[in-house]
C-alpha atoms as a PDB file:
ATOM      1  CA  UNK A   1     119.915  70.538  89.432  1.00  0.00           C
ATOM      2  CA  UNK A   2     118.342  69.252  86.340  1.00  0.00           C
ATOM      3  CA  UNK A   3     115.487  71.272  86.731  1.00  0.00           C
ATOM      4  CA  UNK A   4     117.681  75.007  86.838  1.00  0.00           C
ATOM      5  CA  UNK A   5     118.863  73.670  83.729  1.00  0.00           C
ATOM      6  CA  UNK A   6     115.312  73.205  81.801  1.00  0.00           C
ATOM      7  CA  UNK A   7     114.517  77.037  83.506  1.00  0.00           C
ATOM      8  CA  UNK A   8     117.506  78.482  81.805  1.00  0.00           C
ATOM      9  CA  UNK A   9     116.593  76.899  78.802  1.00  0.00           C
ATOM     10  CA  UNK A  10     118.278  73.685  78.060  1.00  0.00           C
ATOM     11  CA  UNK A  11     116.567  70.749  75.459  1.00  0.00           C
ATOM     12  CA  UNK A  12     118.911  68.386  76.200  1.00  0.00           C
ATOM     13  CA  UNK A  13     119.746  67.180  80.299  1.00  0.00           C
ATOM     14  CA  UNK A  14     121.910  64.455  80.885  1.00  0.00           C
ATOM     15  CA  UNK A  15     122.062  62.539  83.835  1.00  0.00           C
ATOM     16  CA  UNK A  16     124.604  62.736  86.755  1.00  0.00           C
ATOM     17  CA  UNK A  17     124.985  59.441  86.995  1.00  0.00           C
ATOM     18  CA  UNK A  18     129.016  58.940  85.517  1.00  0.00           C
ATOM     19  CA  UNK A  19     130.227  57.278  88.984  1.00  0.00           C
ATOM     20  CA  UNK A  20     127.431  54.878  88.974  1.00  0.00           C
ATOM     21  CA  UNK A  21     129.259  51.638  87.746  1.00  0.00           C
ATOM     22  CA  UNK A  22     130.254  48.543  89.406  1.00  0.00           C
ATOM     23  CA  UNK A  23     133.831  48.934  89.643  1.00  0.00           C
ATOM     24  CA  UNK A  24     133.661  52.389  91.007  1.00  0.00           C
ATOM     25  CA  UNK A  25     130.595  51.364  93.370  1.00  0.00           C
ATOM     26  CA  UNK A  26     132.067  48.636  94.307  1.00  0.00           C
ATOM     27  CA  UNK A  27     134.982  50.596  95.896  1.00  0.00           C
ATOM     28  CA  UNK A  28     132.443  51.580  98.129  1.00  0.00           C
ATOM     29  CA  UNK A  29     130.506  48.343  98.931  1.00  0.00           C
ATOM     30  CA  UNK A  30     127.455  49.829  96.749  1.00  0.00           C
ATOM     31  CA  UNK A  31     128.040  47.483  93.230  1.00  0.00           C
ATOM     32  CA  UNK A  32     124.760  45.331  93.944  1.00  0.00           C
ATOM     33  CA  UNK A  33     122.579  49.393  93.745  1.00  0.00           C
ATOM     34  CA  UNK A  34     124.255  50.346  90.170  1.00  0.00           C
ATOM     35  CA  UNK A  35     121.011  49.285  88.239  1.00  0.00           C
ATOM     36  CA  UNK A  36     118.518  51.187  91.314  1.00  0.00           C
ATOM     37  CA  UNK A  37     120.909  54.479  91.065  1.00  0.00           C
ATOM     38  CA  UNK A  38     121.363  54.699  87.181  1.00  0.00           C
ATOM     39  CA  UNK A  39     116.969  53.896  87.462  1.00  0.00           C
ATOM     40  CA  UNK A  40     116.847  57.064  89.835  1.00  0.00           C
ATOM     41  CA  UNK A  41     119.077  59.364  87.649  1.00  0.00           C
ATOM     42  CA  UNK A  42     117.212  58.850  84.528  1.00  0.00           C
ATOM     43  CA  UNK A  43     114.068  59.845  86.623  1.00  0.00           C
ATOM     44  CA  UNK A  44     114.902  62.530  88.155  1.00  0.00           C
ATOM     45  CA  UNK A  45     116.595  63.988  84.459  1.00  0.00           C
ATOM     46  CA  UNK A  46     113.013  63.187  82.937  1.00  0.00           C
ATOM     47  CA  UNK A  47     111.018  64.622  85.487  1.00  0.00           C
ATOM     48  CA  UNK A  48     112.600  67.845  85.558  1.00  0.00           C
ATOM     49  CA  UNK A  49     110.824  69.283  82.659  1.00  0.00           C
ATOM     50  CA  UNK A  50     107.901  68.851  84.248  1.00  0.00           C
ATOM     51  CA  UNK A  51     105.265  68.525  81.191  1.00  0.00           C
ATOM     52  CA  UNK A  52     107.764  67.238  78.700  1.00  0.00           C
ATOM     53  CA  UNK A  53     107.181  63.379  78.694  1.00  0.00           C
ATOM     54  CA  UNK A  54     109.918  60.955  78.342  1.00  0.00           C
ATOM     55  CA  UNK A  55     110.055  57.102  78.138  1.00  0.00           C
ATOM     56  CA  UNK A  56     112.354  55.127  80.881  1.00  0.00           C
ATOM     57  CA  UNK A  57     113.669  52.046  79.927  1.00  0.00           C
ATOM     58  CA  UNK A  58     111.807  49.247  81.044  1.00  0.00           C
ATOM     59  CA  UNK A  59     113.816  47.903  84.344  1.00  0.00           C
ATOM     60  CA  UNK A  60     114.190  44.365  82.913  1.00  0.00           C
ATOM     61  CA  UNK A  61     115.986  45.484  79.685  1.00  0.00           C
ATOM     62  CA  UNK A  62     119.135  46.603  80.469  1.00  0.00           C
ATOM     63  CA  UNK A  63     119.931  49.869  80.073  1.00  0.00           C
ATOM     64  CA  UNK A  64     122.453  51.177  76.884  1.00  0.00           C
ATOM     65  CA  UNK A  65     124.812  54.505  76.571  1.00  0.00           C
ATOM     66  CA  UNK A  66     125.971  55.508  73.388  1.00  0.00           C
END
C-alpha cells in the first residue's frame, strides 16, 4: 500500500501501524509482538520509496510518536 502511495506522488507515508499497542494487542493475546509489528511497519513505510533512504530507530531505543 505504501508503495501506490510514493507512485502517485506522496513525500510523506505514514505507517499503518495505529492498532499496534499493548492494550489493543493484548485483546488478542499478541501484547508481547507490539515492539516486532511497530519494527515491521516502519520498514515496510521506508522501503517503499525504493531509493529514498530513511533511518529506523535503533531496536534498543524505544521508539517515540509525536
Amino acid at each position: 500500500m505504501a508503495r501506490a502511495y510514493v507512485d502517485a506522488g506522496s513525500q510523506i507515508i505514514l505507517t499503518n501501524t495505529f492498532g499496534a499497542n499493548r492494550i489493543r494487542m493484548g485483546d488478542h493475546g499478541l501484547a508481547g509482538q507490539v515492539a516486532e509489528v511497530n519494527r515491521r511497519g516502519v520498514q515496510i513505510s521506508v522501503a517503499a520509496p525504493g531509493t529514498v533512504r530513511a533511518s529506523l530507530p535503533r531496536s534498543d531505543r524505544p521508539v517515540r510518536c509525536s
